[in-house]
PDB file of N, CA and C in Angstrom:
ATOM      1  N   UNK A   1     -11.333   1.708  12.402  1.00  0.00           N
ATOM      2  CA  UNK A   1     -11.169   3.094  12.011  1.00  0.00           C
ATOM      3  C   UNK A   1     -12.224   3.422  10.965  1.00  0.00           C
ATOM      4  N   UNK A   2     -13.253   4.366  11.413  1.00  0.00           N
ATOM      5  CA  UNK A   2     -14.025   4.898  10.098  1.00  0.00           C
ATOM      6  C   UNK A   2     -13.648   5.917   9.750  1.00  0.00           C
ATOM      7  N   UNK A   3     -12.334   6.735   9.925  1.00  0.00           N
ATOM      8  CA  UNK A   3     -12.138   8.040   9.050  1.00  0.00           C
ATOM      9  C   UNK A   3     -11.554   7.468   7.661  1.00  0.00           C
ATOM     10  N   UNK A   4     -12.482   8.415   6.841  1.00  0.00           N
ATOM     11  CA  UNK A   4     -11.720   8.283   5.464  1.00  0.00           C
ATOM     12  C   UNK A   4     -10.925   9.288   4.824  1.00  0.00           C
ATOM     13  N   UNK A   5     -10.062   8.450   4.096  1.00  0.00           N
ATOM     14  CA  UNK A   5      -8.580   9.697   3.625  1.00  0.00           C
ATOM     15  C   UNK A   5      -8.963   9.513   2.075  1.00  0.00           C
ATOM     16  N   UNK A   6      -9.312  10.976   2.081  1.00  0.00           N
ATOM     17  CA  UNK A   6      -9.565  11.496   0.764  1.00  0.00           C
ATOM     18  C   UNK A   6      -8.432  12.104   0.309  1.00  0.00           C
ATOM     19  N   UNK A   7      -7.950  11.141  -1.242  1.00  0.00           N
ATOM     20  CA  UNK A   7      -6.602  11.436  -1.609  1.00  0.00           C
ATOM     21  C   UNK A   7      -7.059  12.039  -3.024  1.00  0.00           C
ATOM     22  N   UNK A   8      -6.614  13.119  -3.527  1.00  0.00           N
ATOM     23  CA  UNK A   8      -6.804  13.788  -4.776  1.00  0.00           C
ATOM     24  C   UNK A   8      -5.549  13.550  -5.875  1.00  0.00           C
ATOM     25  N   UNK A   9      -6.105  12.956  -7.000  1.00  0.00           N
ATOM     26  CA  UNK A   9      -4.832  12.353  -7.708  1.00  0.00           C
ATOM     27  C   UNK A   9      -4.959  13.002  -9.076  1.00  0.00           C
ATOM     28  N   UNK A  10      -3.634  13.189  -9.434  1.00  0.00           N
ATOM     29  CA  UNK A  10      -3.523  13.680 -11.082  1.00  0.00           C
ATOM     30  C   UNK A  10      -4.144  12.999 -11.971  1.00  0.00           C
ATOM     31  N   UNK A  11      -5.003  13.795 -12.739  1.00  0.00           N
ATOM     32  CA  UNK A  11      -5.590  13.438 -14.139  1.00  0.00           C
ATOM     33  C   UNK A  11      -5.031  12.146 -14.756  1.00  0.00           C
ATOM     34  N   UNK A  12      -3.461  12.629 -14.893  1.00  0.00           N
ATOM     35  CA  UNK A  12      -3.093  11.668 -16.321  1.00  0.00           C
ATOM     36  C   UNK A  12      -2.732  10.449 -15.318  1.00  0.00           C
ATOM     37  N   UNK A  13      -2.638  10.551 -14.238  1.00  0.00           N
ATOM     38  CA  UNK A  13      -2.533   9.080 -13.689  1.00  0.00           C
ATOM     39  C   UNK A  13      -3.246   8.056 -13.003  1.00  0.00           C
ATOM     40  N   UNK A  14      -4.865   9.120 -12.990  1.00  0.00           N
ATOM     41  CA  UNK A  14      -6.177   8.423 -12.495  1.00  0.00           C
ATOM     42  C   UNK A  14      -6.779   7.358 -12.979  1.00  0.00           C
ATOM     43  N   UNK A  15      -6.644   6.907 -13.811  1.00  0.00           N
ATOM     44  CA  UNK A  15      -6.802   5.611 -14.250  1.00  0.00           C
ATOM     45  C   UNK A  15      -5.931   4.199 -14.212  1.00  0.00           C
ATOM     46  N   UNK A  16      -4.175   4.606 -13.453  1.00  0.00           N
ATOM     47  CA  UNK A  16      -3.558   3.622 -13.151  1.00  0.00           C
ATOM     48  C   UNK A  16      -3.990   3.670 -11.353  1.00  0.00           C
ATOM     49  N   UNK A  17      -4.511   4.675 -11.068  1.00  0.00           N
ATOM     50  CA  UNK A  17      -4.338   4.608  -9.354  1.00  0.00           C
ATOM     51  C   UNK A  17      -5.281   3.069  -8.816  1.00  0.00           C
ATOM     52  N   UNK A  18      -6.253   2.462  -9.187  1.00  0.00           N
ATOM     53  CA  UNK A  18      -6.899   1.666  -8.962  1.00  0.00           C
ATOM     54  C   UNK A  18      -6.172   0.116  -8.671  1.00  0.00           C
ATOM     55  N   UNK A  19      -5.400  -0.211  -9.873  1.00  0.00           N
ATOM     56  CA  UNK A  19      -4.853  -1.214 -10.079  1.00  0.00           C
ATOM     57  C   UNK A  19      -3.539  -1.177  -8.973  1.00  0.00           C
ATOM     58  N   UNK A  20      -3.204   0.226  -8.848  1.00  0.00           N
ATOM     59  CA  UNK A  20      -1.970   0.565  -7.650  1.00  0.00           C
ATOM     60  C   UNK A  20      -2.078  -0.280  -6.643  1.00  0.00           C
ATOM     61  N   UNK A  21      -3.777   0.673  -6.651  1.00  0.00           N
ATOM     62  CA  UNK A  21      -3.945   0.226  -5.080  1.00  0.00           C
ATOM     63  C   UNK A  21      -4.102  -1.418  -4.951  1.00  0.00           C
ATOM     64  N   UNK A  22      -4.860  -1.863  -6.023  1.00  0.00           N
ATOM     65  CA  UNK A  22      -5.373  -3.169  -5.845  1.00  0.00           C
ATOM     66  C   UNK A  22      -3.779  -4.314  -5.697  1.00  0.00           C
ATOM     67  N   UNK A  23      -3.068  -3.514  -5.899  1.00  0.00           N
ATOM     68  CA  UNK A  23      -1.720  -4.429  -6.140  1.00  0.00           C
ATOM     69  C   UNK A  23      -1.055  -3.911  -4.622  1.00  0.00           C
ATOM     70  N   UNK A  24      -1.071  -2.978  -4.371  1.00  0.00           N
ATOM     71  CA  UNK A  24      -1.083  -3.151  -2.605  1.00  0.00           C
ATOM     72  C   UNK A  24      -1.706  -4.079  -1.945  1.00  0.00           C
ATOM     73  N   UNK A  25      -2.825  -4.144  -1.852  1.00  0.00           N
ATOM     74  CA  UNK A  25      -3.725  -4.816  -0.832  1.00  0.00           C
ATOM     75  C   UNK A  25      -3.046  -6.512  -1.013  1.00  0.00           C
ATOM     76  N   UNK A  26      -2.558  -6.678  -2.455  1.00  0.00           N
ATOM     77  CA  UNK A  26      -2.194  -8.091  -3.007  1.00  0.00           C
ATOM     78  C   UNK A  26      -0.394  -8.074  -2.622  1.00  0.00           C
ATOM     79  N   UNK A  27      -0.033  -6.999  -2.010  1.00  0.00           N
ATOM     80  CA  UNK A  27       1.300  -6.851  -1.052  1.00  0.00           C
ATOM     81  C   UNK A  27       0.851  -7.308   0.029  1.00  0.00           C
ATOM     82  N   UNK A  28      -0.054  -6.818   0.660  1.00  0.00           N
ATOM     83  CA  UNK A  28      -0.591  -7.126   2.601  1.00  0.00           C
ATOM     84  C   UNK A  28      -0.653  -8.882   2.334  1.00  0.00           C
ATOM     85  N   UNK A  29      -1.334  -9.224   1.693  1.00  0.00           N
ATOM     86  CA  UNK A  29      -1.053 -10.868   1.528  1.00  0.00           C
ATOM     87  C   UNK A  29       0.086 -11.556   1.318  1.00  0.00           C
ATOM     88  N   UNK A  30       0.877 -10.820   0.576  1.00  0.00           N
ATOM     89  CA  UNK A  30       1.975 -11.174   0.245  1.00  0.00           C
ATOM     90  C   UNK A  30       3.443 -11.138   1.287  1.00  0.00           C
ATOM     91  N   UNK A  31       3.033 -10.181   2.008  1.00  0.00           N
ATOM     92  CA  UNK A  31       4.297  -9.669   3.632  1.00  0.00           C
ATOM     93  C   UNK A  31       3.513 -10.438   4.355  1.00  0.00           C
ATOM     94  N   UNK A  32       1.800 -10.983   4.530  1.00  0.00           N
ATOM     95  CA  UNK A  32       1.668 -12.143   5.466  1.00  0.00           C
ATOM     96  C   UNK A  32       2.105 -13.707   5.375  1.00  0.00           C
ATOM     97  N   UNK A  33       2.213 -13.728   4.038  1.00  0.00           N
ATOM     98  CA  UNK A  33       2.783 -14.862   3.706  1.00  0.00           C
ATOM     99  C   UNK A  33       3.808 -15.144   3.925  1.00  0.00           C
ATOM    100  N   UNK A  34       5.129 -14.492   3.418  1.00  0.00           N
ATOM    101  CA  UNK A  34       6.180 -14.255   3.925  1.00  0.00           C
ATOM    102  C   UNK A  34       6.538 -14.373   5.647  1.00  0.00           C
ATOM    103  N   UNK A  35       5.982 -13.886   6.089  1.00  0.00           N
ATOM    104  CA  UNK A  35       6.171 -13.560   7.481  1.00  0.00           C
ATOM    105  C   UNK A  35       6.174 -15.019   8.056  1.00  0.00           C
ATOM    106  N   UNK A  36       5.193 -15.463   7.802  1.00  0.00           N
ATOM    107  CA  UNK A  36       4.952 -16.977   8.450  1.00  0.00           C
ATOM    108  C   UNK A  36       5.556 -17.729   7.546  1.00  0.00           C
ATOM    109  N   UNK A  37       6.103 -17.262   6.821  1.00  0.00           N
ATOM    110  CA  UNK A  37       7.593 -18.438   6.722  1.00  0.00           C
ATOM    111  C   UNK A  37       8.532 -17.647   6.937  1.00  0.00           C
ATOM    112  N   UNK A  38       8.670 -17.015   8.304  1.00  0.00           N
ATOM    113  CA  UNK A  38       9.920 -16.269   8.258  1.00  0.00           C
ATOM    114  C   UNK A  38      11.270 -15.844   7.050  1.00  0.00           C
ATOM    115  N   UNK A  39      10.285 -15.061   5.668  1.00  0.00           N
ATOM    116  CA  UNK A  39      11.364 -14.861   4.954  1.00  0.00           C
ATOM    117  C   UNK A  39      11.053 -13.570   4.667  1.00  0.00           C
ATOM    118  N   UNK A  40      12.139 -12.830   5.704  1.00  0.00           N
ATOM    119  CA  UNK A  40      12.257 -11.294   5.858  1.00  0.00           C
ATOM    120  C   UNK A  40      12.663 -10.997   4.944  1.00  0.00           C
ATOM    121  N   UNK A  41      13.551 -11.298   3.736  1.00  0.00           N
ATOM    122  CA  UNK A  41      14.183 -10.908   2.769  1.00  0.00           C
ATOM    123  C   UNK A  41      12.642 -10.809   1.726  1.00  0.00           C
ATOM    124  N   UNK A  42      11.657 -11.300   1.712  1.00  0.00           N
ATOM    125  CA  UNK A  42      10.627 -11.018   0.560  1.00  0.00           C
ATOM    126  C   UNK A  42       9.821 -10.013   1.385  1.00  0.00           C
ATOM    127  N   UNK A  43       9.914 -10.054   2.330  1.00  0.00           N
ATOM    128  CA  UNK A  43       9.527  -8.848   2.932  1.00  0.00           C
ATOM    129  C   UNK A  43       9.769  -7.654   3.051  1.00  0.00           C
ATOM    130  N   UNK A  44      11.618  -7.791   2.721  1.00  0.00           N
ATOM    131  CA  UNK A  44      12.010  -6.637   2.539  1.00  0.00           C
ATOM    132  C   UNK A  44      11.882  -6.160   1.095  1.00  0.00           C
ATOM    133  N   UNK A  45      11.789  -7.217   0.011  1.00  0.00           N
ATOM    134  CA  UNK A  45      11.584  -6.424  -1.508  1.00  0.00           C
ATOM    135  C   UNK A  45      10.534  -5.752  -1.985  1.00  0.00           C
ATOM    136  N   UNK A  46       9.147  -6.503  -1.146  1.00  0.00           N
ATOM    137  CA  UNK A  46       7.725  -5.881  -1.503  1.00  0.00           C
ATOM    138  C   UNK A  46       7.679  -4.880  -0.613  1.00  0.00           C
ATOM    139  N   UNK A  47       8.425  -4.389   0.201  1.00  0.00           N
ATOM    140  CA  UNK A  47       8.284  -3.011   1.211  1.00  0.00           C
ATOM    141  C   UNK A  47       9.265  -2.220   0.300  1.00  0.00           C
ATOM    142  N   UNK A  48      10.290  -2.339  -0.101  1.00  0.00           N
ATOM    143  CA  UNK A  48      10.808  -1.719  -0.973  1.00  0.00           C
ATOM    144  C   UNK A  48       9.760  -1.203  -2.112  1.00  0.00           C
ATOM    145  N   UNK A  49       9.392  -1.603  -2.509  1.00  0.00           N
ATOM    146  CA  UNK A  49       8.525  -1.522  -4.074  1.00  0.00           C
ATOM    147  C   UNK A  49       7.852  -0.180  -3.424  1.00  0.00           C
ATOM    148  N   UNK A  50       6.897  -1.012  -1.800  1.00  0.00           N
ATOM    149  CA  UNK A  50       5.913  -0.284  -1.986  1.00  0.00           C
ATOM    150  C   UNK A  50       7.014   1.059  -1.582  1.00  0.00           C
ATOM    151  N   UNK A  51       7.619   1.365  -1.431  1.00  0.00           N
ATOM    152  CA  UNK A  51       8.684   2.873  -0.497  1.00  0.00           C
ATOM    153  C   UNK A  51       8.665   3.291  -2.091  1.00  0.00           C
ATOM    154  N   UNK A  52       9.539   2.891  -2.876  1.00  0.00           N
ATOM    155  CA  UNK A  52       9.430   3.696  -4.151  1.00  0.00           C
ATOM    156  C   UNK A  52       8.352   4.464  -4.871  1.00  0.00           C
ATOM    157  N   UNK A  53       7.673   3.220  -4.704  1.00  0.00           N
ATOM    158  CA  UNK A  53       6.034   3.982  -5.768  1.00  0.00           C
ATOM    159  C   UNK A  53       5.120   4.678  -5.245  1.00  0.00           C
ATOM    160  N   UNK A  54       4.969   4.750  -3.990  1.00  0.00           N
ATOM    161  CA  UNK A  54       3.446   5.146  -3.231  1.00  0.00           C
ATOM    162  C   UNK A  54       3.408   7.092  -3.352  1.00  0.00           C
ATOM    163  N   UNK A  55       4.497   7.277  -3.299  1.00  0.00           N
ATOM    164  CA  UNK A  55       4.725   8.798  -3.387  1.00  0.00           C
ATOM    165  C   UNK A  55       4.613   9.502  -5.399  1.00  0.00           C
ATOM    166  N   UNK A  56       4.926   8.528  -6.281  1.00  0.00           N
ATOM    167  CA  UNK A  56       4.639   9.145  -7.065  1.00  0.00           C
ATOM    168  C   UNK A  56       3.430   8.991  -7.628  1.00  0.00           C
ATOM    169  N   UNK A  57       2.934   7.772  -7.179  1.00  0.00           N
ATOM    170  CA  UNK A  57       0.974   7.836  -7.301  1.00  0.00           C
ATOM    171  C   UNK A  57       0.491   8.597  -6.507  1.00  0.00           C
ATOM    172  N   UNK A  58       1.146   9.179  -5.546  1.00  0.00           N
ATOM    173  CA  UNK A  58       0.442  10.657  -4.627  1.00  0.00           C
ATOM    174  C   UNK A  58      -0.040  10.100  -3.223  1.00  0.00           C
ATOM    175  N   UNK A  59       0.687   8.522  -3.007  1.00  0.00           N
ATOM    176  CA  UNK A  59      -0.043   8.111  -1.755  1.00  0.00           C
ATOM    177  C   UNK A  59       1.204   7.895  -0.926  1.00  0.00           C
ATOM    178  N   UNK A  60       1.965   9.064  -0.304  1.00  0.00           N
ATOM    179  CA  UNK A  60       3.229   9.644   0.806  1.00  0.00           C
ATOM    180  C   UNK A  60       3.037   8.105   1.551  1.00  0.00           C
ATOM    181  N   UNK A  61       1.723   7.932   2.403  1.00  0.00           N
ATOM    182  CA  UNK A  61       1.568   6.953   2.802  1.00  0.00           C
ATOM    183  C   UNK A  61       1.969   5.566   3.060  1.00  0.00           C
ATOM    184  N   UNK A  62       1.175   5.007   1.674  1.00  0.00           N
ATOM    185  CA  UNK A  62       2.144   3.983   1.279  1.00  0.00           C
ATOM    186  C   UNK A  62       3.665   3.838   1.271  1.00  0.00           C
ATOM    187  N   UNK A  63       4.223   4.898   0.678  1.00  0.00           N
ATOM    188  CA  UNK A  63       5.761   5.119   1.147  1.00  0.00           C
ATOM    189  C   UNK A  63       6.461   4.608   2.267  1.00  0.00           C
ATOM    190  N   UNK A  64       5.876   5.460   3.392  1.00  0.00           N
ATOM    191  CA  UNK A  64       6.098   5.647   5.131  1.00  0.00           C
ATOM    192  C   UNK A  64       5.868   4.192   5.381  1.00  0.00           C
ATOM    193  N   UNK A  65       4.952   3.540   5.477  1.00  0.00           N
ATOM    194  CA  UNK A  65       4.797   2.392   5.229  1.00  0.00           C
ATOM    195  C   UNK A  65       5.729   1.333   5.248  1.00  0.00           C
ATOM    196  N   UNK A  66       5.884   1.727   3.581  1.00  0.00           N
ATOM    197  CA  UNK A  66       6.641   0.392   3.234  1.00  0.00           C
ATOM    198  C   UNK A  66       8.004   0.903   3.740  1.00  0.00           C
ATOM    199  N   UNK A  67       8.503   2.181   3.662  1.00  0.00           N
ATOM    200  CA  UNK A  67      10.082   2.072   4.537  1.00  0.00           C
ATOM    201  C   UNK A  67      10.028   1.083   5.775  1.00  0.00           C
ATOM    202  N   UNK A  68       8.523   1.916   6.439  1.00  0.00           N
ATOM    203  CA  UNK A  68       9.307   1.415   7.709  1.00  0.00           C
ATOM    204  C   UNK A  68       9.078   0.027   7.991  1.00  0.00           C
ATOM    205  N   UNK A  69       8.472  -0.882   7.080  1.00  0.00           N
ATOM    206  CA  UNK A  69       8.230  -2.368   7.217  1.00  0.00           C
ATOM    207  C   UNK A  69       9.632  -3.047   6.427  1.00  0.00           C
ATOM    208  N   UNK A  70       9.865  -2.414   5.505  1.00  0.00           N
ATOM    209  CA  UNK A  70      11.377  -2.697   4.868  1.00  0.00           C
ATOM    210  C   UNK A  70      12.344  -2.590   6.291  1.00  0.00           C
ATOM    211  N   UNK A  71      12.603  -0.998   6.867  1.00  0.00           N
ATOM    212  CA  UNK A  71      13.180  -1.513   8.080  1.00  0.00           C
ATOM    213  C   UNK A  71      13.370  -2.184   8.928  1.00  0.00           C
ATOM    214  N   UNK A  72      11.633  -2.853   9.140  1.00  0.00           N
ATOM    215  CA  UNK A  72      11.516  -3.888  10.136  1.00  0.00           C
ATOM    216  C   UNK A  72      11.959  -5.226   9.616  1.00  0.00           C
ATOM    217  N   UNK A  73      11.828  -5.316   8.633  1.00  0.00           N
ATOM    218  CA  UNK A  73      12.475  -6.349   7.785  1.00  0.00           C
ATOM    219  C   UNK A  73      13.998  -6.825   7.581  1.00  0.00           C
ATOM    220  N   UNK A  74      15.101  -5.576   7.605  1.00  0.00           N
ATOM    221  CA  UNK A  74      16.244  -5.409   8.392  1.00  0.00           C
ATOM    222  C   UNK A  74      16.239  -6.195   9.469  1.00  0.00           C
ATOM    223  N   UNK A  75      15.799  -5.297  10.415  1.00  0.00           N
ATOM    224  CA  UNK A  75      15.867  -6.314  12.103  1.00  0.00           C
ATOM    225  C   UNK A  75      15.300  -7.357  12.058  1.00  0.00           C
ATOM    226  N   UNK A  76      14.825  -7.896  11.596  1.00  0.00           N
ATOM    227  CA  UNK A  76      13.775  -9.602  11.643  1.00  0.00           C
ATOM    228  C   UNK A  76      12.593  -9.502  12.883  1.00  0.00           C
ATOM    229  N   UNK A  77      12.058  -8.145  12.698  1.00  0.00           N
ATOM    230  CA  UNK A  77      10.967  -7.285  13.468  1.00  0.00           C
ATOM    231  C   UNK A  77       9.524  -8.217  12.994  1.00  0.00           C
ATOM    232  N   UNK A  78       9.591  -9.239  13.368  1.00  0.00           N
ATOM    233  CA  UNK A  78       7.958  -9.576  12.784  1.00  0.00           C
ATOM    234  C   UNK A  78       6.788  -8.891  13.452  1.00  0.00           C
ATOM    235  N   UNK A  79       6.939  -8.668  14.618  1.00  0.00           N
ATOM    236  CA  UNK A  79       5.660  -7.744  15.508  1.00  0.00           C
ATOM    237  C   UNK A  79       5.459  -6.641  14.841  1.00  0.00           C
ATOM    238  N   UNK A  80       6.477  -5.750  14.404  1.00  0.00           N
ATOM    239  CA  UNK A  80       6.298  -4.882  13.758  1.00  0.00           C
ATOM    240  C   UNK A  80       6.096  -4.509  12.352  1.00  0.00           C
ATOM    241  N   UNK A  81       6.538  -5.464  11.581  1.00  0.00           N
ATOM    242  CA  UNK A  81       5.946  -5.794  10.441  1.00  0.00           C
ATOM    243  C   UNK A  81       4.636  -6.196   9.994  1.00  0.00           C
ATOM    244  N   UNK A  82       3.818  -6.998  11.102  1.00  0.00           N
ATOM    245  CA  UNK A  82       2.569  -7.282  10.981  1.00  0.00           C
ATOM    246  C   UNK A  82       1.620  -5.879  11.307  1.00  0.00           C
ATOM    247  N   UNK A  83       2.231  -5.380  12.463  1.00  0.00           N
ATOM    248  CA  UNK A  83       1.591  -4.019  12.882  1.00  0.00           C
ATOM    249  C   UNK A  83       1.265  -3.099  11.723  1.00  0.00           C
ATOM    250  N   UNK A  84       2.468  -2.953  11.056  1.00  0.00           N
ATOM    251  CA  UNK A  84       2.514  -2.073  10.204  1.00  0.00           C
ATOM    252  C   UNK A  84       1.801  -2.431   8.861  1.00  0.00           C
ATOM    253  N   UNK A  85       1.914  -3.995   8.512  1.00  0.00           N
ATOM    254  CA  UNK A  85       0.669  -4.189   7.290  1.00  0.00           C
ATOM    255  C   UNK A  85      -1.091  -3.779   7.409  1.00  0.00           C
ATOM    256  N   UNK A  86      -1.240  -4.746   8.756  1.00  0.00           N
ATOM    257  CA  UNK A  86      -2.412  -4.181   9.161  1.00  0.00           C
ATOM    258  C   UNK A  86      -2.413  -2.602   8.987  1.00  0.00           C
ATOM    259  N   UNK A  87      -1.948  -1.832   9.539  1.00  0.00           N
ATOM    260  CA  UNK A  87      -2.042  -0.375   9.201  1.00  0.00           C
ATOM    261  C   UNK A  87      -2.131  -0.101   7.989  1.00  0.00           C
ATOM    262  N   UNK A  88      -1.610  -0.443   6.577  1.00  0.00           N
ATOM    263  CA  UNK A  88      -1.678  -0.475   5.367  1.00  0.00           C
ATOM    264  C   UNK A  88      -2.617  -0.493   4.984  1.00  0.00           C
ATOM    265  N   UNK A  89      -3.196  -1.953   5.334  1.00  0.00           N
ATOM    266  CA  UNK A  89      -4.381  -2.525   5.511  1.00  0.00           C
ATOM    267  C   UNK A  89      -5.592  -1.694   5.206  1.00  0.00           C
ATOM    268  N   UNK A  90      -5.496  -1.334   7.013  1.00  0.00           N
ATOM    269  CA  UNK A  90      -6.877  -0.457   7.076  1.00  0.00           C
ATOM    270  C   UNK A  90      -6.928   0.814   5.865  1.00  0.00           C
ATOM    271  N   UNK A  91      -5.244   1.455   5.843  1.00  0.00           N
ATOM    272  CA  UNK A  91      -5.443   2.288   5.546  1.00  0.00           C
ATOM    273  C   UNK A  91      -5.805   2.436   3.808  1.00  0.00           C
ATOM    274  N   UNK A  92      -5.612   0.973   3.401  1.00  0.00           N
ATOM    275  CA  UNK A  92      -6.391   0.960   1.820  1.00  0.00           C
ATOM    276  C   UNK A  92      -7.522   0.996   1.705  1.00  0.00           C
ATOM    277  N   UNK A  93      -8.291   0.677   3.050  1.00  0.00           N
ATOM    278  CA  UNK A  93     -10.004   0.218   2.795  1.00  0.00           C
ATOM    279  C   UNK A  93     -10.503   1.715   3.247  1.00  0.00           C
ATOM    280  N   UNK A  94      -9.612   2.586   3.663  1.00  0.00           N
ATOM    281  CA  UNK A  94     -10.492   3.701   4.302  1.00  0.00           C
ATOM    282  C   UNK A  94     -10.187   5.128   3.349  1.00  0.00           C
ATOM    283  N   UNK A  95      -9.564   4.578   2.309  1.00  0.00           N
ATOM    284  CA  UNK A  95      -9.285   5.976   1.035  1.00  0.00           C
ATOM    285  C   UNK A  95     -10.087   6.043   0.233  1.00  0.00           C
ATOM    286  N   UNK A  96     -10.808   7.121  -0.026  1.00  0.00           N
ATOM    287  CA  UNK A  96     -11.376   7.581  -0.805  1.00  0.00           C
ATOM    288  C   UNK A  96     -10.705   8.722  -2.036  1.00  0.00           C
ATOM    289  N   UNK A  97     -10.630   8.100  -3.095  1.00  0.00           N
ATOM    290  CA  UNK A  97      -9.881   9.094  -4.064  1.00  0.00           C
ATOM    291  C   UNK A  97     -10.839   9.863  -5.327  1.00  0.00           C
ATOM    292  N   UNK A  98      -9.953  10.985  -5.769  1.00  0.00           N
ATOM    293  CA  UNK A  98     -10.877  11.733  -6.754  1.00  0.00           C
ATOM    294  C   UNK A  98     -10.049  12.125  -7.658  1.00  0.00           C
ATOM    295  N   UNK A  99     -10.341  12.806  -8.852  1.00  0.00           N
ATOM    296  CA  UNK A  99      -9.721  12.727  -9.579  1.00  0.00           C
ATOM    297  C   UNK A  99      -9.194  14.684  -9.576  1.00  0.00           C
ATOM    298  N   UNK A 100      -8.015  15.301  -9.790  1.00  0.00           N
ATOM    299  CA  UNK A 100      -8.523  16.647  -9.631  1.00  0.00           C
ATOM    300  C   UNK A 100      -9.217  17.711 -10.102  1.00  0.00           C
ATOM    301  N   UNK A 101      -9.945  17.105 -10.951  1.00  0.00           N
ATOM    302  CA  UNK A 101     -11.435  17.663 -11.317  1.00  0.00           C
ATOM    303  C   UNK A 101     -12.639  17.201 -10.198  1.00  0.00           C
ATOM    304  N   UNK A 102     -12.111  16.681  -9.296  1.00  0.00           N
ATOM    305  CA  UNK A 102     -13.467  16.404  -8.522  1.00  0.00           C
ATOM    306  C   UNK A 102     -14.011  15.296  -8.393  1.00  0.00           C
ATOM    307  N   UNK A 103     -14.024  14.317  -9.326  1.00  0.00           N
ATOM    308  CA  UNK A 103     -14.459  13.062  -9.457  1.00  0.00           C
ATOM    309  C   UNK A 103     -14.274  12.111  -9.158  1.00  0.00           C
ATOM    310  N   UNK A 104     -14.819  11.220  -8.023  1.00  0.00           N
ATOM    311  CA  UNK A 104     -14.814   9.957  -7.400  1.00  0.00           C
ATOM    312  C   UNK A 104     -14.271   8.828  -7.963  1.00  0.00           C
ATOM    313  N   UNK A 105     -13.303   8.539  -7.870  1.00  0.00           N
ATOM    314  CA  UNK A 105     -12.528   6.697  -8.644  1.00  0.00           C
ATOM    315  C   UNK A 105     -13.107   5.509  -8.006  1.00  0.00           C
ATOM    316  N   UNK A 106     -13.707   4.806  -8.399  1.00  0.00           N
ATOM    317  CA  UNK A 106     -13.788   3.711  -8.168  1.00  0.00           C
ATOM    318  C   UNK A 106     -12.529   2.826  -7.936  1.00  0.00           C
ATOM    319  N   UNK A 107     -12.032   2.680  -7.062  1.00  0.00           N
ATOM    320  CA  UNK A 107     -10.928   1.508  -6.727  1.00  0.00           C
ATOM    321  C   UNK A 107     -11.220   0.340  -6.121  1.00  0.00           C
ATOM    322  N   UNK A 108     -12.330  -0.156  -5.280  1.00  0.00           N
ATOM    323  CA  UNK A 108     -12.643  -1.050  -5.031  1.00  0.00           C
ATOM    324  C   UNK A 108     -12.632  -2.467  -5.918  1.00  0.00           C
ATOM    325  N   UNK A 109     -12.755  -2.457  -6.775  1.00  0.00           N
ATOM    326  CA  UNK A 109     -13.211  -3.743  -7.739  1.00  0.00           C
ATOM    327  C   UNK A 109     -12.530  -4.015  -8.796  1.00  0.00           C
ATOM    328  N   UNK A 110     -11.179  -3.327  -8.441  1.00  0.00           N
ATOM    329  CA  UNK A 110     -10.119  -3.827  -9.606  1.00  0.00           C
ATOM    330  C   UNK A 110      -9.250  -4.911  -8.726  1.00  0.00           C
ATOM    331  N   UNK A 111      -8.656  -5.856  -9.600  1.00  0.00           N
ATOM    332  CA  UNK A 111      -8.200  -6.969  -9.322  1.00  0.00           C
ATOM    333  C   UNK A 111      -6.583  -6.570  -9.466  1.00  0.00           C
ATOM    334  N   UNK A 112      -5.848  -7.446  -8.300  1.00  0.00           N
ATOM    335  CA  UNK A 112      -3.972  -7.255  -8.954  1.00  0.00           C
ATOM    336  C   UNK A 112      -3.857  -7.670 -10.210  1.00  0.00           C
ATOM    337  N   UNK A 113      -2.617  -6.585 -10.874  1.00  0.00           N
ATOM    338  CA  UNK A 113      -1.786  -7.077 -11.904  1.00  0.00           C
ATOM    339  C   UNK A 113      -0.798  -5.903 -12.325  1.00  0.00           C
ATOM    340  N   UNK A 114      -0.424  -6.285 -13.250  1.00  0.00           N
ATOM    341  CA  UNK A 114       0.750  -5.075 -13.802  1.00  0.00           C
ATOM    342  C   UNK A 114       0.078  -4.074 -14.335  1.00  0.00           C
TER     343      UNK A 114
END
């Protein structure tokens, strides 16, 4: 996929959006790990997380997401759980964010953490 999703984020929270994201992408590792040890239950807590937070950093996305991999996580859906990270996936490497003044964030090159 080369379309990019240009997400426009609030001022006062443009400087945590980076580390957000970078702590997603360090979820997609984390639901693959899980997965191949069949433990749907850590699958279901880091899809949780991500369902809570993704909407008030302004990324609906992430949300949709993580419900519906939390759901799949319910059923012991691994096909669909993988489907749906990959989708995550792509869809972290293909956002482009700004700040709503206009200004381009660098998110690429921040590392996970709190």
């Amino acid at each position: 996929m080369s379309d990019k999703f240009i997400i426009a984020v609030d001022a006062q929270i443009a400087a945590l959006v980076p580390r957000f994201l970078a702590n997603r992408a360090a979820d997609v590792d984390k639901i693959r790990a899980a997965l191949a040890g069949a433990d749907f239950e850590a699958v279901r807590v880091v899809a949780h997380g991500m369902k809570g937070s993704g909407g008030g950093y302004g990324f609906p996305e992430i949300s949709r997401l993580g419900a519906a991999m939390e759901e799949g996580a319910q059923r012991r859906d691994a096909a669909a759980i993988s489907a749906l990270a990959t989708s995550l996936e792509t869809y972290l490497e293909n956002i482009e964010i700004k700040s709503e003044d206009g200004q381009m964030i660098d998110h690429r090159s921040t590392t996970p953490g709190s």
